[in-house]
N, C-alpha and C. Protein backbone atom coordinates (compact mmCIF):
# COMPACT_ATOMS: atom_id res chain seq x y z
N UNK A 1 -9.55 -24.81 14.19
CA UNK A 1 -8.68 -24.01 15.03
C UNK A 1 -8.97 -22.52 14.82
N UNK A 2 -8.88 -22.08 13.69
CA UNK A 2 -9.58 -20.62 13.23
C UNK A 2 -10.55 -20.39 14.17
N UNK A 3 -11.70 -21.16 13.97
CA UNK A 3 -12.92 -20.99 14.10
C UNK A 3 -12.95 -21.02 16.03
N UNK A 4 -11.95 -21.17 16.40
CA UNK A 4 -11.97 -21.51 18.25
C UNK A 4 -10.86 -20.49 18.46
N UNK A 5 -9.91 -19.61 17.09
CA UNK A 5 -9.06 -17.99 17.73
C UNK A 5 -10.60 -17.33 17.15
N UNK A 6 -11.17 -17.47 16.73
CA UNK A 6 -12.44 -16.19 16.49
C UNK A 6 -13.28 -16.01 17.68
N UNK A 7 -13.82 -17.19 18.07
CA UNK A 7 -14.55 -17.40 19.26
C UNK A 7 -13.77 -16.58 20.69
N UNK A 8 -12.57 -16.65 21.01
CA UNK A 8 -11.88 -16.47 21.74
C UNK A 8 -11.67 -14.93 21.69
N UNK A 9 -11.50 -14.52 20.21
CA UNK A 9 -11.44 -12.83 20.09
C UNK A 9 -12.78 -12.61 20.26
N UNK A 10 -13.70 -12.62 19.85
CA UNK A 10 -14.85 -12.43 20.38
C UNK A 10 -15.46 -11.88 21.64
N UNK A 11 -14.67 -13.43 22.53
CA UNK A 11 -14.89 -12.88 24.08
C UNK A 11 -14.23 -11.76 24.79
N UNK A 12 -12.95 -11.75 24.35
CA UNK A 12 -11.76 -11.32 24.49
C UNK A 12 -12.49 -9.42 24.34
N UNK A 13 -13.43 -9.44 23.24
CA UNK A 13 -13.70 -7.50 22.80
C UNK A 13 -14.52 -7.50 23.61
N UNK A 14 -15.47 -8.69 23.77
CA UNK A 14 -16.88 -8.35 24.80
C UNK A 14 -16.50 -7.98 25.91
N UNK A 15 -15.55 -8.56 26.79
CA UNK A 15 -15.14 -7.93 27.96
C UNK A 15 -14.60 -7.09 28.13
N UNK A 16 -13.53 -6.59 26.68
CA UNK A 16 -13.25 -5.14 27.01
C UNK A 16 -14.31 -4.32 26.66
N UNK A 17 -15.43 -3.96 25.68
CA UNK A 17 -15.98 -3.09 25.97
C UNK A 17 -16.85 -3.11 27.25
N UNK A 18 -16.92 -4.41 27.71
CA UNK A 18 -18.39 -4.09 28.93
C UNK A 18 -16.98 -3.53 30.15
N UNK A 19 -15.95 -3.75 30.25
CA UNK A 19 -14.91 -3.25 30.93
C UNK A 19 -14.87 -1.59 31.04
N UNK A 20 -14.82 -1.32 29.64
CA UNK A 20 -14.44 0.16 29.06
C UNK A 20 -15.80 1.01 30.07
N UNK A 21 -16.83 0.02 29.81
CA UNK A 21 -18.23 0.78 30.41
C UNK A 21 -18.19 0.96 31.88
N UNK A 22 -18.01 -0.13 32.20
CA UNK A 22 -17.43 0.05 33.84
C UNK A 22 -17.12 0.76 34.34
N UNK A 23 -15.47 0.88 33.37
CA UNK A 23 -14.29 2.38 33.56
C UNK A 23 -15.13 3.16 34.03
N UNK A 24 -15.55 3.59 32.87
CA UNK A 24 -16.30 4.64 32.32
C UNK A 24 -16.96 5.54 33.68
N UNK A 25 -18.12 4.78 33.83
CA UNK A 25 -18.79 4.80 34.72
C UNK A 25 -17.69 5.40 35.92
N UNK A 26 -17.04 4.52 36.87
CA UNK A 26 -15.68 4.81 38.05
C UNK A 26 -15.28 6.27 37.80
N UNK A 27 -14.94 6.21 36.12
CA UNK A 27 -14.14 7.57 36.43
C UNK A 27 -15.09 8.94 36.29
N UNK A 28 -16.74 8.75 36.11
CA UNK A 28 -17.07 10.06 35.71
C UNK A 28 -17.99 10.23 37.58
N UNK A 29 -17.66 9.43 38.16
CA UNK A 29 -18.18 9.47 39.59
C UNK A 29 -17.34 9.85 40.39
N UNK A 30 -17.36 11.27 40.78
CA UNK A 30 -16.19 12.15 41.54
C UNK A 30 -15.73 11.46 42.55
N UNK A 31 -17.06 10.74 43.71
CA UNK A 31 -16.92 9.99 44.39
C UNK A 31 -16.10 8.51 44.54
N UNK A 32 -15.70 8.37 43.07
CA UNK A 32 -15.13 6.44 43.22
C UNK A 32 -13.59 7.41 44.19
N UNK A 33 -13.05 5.99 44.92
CA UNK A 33 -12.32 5.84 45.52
C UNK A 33 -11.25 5.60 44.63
N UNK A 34 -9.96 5.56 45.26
CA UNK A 34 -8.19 5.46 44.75
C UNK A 34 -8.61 4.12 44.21
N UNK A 35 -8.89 3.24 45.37
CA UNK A 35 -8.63 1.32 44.73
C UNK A 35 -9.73 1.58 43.78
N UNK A 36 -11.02 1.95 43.54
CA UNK A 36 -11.62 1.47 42.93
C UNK A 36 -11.42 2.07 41.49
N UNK A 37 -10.42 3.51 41.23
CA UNK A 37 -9.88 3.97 40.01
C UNK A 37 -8.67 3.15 39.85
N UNK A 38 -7.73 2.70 40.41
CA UNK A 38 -6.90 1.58 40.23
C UNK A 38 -7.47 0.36 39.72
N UNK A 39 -8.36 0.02 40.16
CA UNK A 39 -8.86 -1.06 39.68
C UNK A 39 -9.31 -1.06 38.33
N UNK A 40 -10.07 -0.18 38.18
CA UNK A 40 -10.97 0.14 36.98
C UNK A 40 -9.19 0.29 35.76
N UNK A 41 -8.23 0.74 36.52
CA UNK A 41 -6.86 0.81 35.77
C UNK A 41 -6.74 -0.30 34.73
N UNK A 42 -6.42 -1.35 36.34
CA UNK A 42 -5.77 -2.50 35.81
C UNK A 42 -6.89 -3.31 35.03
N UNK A 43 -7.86 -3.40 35.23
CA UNK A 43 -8.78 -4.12 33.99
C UNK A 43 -8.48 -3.47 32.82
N UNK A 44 -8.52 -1.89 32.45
CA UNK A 44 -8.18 -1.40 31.51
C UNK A 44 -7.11 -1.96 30.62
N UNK A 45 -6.13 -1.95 31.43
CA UNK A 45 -4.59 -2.70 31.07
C UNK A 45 -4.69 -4.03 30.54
N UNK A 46 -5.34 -4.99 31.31
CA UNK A 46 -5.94 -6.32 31.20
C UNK A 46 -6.43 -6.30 29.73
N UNK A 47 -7.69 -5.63 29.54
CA UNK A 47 -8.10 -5.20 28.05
C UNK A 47 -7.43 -5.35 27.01
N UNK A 48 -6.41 -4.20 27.17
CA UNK A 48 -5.92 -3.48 26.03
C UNK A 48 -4.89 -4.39 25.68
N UNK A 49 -4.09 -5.33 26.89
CA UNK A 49 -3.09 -6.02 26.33
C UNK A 49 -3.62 -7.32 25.13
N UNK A 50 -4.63 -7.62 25.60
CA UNK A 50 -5.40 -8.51 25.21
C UNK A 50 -5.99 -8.10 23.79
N UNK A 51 -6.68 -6.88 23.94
CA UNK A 51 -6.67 -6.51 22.46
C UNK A 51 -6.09 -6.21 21.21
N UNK A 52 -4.70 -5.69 21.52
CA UNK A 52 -3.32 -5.59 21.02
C UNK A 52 -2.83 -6.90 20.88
N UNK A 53 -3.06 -8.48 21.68
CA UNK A 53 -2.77 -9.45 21.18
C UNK A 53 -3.79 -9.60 19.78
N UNK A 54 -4.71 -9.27 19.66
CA UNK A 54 -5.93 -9.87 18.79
C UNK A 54 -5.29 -9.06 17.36
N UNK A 55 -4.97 -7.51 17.57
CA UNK A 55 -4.71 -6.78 16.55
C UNK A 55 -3.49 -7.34 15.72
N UNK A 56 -2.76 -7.68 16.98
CA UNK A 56 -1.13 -8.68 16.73
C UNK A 56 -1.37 -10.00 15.94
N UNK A 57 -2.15 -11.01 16.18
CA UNK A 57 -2.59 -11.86 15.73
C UNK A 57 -3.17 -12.15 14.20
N UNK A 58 -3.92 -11.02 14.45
CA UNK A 58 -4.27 -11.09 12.79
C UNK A 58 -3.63 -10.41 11.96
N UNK A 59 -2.68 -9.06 12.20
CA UNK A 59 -1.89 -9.06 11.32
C UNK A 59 -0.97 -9.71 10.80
N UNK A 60 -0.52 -11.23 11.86
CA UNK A 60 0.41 -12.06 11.57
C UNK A 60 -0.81 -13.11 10.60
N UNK A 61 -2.33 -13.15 10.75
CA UNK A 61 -2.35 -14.21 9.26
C UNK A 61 -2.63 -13.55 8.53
N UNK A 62 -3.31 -12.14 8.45
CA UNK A 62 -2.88 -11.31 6.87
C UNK A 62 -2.05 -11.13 6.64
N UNK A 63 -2.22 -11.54 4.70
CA UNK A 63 -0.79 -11.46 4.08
C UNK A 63 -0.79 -10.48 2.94
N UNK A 64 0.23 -9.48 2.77
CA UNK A 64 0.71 -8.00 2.40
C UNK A 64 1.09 -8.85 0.90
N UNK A 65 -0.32 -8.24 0.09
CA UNK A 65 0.37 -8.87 -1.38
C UNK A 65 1.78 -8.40 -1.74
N UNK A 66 2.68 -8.81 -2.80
CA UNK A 66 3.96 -8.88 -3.05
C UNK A 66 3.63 -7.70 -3.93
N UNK A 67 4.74 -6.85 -4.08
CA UNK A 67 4.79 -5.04 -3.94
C UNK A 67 4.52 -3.85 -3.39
N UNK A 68 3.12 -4.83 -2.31
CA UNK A 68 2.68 -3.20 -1.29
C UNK A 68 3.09 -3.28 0.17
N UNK A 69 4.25 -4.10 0.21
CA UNK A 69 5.16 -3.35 1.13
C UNK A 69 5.57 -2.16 1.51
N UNK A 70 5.34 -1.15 0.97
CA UNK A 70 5.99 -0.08 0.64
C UNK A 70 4.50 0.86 0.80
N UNK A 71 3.86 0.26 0.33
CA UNK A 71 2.48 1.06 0.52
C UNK A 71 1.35 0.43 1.75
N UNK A 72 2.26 -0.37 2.71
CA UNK A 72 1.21 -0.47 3.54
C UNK A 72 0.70 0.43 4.88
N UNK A 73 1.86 1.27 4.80
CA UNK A 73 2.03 2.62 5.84
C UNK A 73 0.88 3.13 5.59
N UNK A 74 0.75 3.27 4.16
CA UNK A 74 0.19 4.61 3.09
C UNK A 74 -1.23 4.47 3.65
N UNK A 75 -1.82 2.78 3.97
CA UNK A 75 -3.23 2.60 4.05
C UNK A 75 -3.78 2.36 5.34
N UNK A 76 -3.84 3.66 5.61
CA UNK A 76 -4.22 3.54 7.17
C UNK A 76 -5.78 3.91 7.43
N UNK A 77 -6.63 3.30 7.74
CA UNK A 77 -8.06 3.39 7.90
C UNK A 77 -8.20 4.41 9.42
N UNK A 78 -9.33 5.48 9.00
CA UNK A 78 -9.20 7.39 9.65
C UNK A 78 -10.74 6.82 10.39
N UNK A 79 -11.29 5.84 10.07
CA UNK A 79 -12.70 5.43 10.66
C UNK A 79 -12.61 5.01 11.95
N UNK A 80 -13.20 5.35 13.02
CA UNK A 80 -12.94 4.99 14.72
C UNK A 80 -13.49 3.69 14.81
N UNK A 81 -12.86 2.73 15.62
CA UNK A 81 -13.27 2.26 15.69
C UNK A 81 -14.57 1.78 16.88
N UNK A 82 -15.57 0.71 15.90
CA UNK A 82 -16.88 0.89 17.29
C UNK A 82 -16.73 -0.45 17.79
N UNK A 83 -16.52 -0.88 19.38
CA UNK A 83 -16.61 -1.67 19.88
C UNK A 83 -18.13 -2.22 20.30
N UNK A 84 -17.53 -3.43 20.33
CA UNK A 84 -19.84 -4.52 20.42
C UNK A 84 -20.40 -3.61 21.44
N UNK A 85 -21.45 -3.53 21.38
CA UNK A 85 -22.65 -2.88 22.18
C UNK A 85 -22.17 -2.07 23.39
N UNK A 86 -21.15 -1.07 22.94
CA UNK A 86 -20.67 0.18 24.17
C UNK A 86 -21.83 1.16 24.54
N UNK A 87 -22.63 1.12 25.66
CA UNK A 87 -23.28 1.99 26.15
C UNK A 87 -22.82 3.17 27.24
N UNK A 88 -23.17 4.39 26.75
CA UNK A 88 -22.35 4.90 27.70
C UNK A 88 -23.11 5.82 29.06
């Protein structure tokens, strides 16, 4: 079961970054149209909810050893993150 939520997050980043590229693309073309920056929106949205499930997900099976409750605020990783093969 693990091994078929990994597979699934997997797909789940691949399409948002080849998504993000898409965007990307729509919005630096003065020319895209209203629907087609709407569009490029709602995939965005599509994405992100989806990725925020994945982020959601695994913080529910990592488990916060017993005392760093208190210090898990404290450890916040400042490194960006790089999504699979974003070309821009």
């Amino acid at each position: 079961m693990s091994r078929l939520a990994d597979d699934f997050e997997a797909a789940q980043l691949a399409m948002g970054a080849e998504t993000l590229t898409e965007a990307s693309e729509v919005l630096d073309n003065p020319m895209s149209t209203h629907a087609e920056v709407r569009y490029a929106l709602l995939r965005l949205t599509e994405c992100l909810a989806g990725a925020l499930l994945i982020a959601e997900s695994r913080g529910l099976r990592l488990s916060v050893p017993e005392g760093d409750e208190d210090n898990e605020a404290d450890e916040v990783d400042d490194s960006p993150a790089q999504p699979a093969e974003v070309s821009a």
